[in-house]
PDB file of N, CA and C in Angstrom:
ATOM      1  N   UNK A   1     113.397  80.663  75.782  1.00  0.00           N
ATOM      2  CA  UNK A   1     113.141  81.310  77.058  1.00  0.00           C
ATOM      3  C   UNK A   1     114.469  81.731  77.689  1.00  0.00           C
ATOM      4  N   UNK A   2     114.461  83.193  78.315  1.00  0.00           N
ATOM      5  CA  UNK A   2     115.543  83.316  78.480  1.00  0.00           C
ATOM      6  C   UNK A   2     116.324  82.350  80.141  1.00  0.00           C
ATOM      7  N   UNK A   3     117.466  81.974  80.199  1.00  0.00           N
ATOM      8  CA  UNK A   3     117.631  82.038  81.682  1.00  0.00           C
ATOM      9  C   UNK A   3     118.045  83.099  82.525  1.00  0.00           C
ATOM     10  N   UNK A   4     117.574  82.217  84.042  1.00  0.00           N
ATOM     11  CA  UNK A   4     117.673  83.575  84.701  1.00  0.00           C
ATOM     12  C   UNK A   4     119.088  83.793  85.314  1.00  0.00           C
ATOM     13  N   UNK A   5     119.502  85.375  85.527  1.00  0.00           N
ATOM     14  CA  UNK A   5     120.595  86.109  86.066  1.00  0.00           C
ATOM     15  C   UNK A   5     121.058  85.648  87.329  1.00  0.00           C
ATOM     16  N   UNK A   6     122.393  85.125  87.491  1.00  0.00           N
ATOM     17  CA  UNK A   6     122.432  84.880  89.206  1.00  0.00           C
ATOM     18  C   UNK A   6     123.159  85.879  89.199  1.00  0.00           C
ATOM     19  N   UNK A   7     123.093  86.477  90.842  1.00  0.00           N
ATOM     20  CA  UNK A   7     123.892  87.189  91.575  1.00  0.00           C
ATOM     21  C   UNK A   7     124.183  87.555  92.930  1.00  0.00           C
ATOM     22  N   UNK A   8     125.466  87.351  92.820  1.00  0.00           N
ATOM     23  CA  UNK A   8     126.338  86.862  93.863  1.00  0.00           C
ATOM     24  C   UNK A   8     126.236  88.135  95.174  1.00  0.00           C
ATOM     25  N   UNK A   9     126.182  87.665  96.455  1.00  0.00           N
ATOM     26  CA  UNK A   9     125.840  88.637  97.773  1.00  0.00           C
ATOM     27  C   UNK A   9     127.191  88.876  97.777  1.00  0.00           C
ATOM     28  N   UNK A  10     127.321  90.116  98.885  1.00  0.00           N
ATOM     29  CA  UNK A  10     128.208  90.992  98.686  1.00  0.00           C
ATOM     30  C   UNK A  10     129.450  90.526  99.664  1.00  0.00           C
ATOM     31  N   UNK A  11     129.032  89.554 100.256  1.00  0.00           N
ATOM     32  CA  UNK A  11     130.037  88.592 101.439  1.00  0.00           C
ATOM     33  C   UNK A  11     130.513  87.295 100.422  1.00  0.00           C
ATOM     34  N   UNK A  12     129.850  86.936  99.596  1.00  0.00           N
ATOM     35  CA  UNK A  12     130.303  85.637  98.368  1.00  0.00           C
ATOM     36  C   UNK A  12     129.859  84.766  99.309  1.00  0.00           C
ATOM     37  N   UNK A  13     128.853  84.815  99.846  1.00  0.00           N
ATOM     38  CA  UNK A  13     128.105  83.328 100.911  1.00  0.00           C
ATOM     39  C   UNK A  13     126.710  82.979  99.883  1.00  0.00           C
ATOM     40  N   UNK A  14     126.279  83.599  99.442  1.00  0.00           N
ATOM     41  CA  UNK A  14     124.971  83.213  98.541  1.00  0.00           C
ATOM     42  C   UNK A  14     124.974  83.931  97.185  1.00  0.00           C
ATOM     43  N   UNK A  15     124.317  82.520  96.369  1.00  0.00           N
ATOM     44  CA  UNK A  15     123.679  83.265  95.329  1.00  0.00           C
ATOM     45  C   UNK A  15     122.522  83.395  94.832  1.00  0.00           C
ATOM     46  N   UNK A  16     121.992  84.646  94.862  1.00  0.00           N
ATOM     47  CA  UNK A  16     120.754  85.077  94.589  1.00  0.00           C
ATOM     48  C   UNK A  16     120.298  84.564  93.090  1.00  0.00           C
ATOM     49  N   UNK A  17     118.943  84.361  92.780  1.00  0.00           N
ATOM     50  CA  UNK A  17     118.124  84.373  91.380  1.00  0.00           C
ATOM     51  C   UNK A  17     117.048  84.145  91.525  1.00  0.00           C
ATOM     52  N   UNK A  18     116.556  84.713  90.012  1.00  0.00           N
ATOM     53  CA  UNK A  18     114.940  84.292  90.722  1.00  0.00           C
ATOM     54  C   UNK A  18     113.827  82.737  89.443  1.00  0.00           C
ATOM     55  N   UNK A  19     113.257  82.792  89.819  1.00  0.00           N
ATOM     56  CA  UNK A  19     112.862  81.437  89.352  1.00  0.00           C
ATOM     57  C   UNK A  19     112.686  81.326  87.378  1.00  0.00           C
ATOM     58  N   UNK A  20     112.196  80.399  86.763  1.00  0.00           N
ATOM     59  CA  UNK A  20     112.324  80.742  85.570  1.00  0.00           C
ATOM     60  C   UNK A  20     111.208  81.291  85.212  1.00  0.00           C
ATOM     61  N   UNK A  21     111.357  81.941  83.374  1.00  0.00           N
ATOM     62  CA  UNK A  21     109.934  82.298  83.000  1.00  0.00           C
ATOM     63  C   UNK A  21     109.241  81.466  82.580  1.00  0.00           C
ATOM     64  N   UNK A  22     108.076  81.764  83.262  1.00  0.00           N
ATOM     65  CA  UNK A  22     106.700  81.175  82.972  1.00  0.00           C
ATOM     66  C   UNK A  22     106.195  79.761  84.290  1.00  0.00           C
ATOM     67  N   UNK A  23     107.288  80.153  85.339  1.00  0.00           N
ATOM     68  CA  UNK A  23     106.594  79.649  86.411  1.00  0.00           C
ATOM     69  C   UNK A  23     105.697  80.118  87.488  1.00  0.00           C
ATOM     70  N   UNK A  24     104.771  78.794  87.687  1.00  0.00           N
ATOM     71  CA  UNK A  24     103.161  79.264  87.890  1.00  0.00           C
ATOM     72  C   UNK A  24     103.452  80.544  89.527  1.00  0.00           C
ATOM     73  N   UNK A  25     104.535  80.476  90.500  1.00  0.00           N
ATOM     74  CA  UNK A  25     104.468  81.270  91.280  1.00  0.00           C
ATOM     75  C   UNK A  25     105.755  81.681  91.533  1.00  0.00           C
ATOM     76  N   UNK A  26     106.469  82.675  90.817  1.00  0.00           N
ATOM     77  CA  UNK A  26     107.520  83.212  89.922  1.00  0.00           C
ATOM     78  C   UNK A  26     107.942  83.864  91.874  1.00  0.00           C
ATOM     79  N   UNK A  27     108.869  83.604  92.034  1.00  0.00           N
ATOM     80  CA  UNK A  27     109.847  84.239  93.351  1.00  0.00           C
ATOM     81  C   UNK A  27     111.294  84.140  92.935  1.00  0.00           C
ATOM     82  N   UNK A  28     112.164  85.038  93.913  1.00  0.00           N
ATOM     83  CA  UNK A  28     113.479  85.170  94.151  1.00  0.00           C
ATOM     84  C   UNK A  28     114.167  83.982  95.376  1.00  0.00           C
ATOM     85  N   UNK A  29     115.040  83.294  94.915  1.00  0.00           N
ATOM     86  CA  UNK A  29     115.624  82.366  95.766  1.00  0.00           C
ATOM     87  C   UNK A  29     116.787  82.771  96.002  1.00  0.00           C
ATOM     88  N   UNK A  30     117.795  82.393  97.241  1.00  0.00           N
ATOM     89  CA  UNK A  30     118.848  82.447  97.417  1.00  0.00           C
ATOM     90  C   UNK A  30     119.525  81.279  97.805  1.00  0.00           C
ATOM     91  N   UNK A  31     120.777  80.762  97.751  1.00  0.00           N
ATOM     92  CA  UNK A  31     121.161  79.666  97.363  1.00  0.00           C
ATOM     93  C   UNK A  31     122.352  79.743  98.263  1.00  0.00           C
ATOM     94  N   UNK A  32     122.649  79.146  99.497  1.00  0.00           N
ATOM     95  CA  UNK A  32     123.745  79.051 100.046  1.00  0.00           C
ATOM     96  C   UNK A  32     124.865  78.228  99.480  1.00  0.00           C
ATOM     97  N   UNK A  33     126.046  79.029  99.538  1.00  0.00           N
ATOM     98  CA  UNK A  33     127.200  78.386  98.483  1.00  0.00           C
ATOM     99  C   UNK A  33     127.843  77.380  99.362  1.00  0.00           C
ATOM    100  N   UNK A  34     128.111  76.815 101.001  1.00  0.00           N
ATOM    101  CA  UNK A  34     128.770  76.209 101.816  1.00  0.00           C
ATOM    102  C   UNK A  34     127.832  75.232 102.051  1.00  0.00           C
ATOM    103  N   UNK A  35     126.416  75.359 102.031  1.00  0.00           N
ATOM    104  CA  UNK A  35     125.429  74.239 102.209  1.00  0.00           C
ATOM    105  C   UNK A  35     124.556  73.600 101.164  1.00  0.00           C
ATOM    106  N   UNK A  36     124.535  74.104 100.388  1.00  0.00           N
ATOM    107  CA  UNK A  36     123.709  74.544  99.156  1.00  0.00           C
ATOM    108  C   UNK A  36     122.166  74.265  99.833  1.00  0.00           C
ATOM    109  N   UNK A  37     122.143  75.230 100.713  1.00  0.00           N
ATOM    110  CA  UNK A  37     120.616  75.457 101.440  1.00  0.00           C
ATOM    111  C   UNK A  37     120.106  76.486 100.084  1.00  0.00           C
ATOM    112  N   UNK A  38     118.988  75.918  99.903  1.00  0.00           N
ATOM    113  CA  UNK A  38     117.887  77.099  98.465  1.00  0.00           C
ATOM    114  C   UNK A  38     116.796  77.460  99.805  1.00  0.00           C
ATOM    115  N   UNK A  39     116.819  78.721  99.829  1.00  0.00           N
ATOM    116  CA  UNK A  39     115.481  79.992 100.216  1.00  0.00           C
ATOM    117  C   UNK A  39     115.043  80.541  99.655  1.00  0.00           C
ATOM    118  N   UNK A  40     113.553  80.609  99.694  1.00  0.00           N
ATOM    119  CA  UNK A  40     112.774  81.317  98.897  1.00  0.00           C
ATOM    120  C   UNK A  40     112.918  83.140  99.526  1.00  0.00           C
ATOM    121  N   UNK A  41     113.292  83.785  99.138  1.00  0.00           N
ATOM    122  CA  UNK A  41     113.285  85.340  99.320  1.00  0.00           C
ATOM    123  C   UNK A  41     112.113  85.799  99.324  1.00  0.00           C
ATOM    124  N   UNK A  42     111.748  86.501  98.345  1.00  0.00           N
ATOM    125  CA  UNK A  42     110.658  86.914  98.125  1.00  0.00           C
ATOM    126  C   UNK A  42     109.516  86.179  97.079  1.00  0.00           C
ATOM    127  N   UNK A  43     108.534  86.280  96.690  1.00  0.00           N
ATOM    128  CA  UNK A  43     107.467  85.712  96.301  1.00  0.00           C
ATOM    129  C   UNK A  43     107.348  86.898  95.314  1.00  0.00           C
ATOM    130  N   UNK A  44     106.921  86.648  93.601  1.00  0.00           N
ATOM    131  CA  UNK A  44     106.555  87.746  93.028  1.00  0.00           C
ATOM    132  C   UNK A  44     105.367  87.671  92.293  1.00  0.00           C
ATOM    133  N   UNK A  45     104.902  86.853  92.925  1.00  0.00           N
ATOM    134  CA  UNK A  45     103.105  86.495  92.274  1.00  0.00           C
ATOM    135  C   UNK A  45     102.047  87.923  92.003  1.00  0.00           C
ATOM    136  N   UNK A  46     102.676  88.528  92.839  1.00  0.00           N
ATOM    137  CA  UNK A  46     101.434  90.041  92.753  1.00  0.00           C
ATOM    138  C   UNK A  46     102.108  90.903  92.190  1.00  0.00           C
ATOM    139  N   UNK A  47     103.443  90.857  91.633  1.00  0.00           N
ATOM    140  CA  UNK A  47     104.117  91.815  91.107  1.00  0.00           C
ATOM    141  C   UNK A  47     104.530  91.829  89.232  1.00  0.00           C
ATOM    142  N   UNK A  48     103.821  93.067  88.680  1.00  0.00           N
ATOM    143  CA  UNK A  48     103.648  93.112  87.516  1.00  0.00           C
ATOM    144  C   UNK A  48     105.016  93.497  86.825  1.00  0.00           C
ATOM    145  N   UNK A  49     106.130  92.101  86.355  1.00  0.00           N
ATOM    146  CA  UNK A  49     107.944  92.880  85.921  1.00  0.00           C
ATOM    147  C   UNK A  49     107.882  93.225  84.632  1.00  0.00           C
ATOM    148  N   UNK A  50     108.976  94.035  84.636  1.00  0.00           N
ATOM    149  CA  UNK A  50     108.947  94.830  82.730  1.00  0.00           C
ATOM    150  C   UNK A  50     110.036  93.967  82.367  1.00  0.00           C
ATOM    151  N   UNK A  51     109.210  93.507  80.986  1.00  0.00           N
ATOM    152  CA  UNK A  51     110.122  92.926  80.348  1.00  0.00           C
ATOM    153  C   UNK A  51     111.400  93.202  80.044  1.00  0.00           C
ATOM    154  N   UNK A  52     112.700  93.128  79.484  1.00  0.00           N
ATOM    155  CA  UNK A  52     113.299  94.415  79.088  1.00  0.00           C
ATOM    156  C   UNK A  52     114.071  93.257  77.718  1.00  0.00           C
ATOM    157  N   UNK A  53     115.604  93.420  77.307  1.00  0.00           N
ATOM    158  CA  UNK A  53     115.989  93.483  76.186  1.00  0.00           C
ATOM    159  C   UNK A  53     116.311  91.700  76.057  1.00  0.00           C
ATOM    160  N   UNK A  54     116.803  91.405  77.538  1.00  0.00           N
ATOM    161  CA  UNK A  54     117.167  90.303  77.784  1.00  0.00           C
ATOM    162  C   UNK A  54     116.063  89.226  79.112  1.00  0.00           C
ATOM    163  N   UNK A  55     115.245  89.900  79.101  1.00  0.00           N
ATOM    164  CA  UNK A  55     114.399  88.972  79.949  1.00  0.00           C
ATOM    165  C   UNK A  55     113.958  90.037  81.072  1.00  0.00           C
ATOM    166  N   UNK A  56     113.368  89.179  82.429  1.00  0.00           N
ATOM    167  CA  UNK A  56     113.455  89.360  83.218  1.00  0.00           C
ATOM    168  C   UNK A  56     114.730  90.184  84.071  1.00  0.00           C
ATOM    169  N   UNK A  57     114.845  91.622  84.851  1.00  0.00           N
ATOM    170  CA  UNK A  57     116.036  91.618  85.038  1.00  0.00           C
ATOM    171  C   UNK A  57     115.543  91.686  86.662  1.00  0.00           C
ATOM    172  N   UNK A  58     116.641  91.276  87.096  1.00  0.00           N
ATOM    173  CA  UNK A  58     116.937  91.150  88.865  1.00  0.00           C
ATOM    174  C   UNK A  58     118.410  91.488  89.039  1.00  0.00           C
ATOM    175  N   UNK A  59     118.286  92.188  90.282  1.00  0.00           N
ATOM    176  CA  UNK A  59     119.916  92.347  90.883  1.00  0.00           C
ATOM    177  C   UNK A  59     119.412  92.743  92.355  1.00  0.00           C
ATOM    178  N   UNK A  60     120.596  93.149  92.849  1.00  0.00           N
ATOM    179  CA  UNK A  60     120.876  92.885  94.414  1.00  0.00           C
ATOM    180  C   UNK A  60     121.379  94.272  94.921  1.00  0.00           C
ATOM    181  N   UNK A  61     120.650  95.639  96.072  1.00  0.00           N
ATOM    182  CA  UNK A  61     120.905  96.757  96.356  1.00  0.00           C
ATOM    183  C   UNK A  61     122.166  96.067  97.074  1.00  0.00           C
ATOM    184  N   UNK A  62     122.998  97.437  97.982  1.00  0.00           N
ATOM    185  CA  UNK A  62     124.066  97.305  98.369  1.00  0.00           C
ATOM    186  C   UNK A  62     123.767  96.384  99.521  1.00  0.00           C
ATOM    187  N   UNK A  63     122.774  96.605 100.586  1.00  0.00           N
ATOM    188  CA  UNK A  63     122.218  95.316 101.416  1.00  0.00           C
ATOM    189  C   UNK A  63     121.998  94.235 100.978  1.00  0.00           C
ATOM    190  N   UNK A  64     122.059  93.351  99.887  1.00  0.00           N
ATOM    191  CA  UNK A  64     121.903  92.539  99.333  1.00  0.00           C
ATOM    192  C   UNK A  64     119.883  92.320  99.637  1.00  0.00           C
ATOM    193  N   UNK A  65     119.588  93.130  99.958  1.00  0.00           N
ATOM    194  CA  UNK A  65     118.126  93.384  98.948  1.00  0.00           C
ATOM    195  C   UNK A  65     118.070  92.829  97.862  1.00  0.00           C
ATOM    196  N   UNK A  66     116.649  92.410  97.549  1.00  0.00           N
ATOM    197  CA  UNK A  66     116.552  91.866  95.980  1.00  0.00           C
ATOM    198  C   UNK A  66     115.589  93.480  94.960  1.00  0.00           C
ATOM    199  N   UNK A  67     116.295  93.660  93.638  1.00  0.00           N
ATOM    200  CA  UNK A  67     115.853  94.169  93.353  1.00  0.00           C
ATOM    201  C   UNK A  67     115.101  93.913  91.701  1.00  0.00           C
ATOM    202  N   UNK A  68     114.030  94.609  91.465  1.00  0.00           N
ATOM    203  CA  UNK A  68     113.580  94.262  90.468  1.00  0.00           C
ATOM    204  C   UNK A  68     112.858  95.152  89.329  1.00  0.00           C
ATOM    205  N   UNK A  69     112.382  95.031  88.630  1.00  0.00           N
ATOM    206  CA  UNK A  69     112.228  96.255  87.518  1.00  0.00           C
ATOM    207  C   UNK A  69     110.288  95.303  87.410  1.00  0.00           C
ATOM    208  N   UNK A  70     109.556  96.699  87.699  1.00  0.00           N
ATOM    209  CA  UNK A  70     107.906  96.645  87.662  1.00  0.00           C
ATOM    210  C   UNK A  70     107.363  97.605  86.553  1.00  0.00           C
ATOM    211  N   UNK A  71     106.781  96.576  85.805  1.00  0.00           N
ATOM    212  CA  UNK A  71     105.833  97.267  84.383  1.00  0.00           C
ATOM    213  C   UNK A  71     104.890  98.556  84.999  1.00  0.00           C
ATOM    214  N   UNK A  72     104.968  99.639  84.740  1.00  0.00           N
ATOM    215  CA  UNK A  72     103.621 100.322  85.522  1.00  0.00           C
ATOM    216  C   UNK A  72     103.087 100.775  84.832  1.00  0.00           C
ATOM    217  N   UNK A  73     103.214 100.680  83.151  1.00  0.00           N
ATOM    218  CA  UNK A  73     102.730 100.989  82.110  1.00  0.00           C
ATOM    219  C   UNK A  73     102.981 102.183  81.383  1.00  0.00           C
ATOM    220  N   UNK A  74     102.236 102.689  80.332  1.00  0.00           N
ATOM    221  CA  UNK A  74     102.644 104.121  79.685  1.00  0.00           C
ATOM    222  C   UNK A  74     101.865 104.942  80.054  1.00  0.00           C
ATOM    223  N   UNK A  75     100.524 104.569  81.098  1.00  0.00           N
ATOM    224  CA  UNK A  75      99.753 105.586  81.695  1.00  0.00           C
ATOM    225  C   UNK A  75     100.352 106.385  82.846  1.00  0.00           C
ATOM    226  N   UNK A  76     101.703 105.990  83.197  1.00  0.00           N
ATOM    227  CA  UNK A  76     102.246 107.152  84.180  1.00  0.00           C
ATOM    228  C   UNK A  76     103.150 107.356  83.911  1.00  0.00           C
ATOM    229  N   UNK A  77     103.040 109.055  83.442  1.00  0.00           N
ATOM    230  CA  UNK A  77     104.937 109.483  83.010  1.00  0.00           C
ATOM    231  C   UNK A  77     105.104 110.819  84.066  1.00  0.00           C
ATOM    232  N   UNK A  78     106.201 110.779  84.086  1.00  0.00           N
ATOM    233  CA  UNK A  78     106.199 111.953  84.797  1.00  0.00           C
ATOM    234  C   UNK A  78     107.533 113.182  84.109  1.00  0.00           C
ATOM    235  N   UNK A  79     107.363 114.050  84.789  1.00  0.00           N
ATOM    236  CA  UNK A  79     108.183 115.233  83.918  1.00  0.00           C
ATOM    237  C   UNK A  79     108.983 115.691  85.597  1.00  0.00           C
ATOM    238  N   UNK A  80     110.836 116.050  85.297  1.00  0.00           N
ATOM    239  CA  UNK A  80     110.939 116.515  86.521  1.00  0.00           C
ATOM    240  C   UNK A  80     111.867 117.861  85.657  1.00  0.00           C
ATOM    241  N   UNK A  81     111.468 119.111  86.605  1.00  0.00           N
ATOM    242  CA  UNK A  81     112.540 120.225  86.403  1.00  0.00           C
ATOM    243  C   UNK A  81     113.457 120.433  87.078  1.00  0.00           C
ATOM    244  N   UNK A  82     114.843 120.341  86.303  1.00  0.00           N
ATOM    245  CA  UNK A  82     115.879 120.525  86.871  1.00  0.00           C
ATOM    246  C   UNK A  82     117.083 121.930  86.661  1.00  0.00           C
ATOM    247  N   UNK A  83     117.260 122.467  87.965  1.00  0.00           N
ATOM    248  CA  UNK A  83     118.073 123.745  87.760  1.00  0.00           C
ATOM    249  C   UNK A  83     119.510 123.761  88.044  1.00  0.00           C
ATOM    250  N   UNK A  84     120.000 123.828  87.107  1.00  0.00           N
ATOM    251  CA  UNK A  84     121.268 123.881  87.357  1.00  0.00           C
ATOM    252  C   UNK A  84     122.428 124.850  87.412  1.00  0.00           C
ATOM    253  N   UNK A  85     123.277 124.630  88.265  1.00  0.00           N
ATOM    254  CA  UNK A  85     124.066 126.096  88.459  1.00  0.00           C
ATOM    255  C   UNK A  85     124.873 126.556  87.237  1.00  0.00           C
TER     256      UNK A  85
END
């Protein structure tokens, strides 16, 4: 099983990750580095993630948002046209 990715907020006060695979109510925690206070972030029980090469992937937008990669299957592709000068 793979483990999971930590990553570090953009102030170096917390570190983000999210729980392991195959737990029964799979969320993102954050982990205070001066207290070692653990918060649950977000909850990802209703959210369907794509596997990818190395597991589960998670990372952190420039707000230190949690971000995450969602299976939505091969029934939606889309096509975009692009013009270029």
């Amino acid at each position: 099983m793979p483990a999971s990715i930590a990553n570090w907020s953009r102030n170096g006060k917390y570190i983000y990750f999210d729980s392991p695979f195959g737990e029964p109510k799979p969320a993102i925690y954050r982990l205070q580095v001066s207290n070692r206070q653990l918060e649950k972030v977000l909850s990802l029980e209703s959210f369907h993630r794509a596997w990818g090469g190395w597991g589960w992937w998670m990372g952190l937008a420039p707000d230190d948002s949690p971000l995450a990669l969602r299976d939505t299957g091969t029934q939606e592709i889309y096509a975009l046209d692009v013009e270029l000068p």
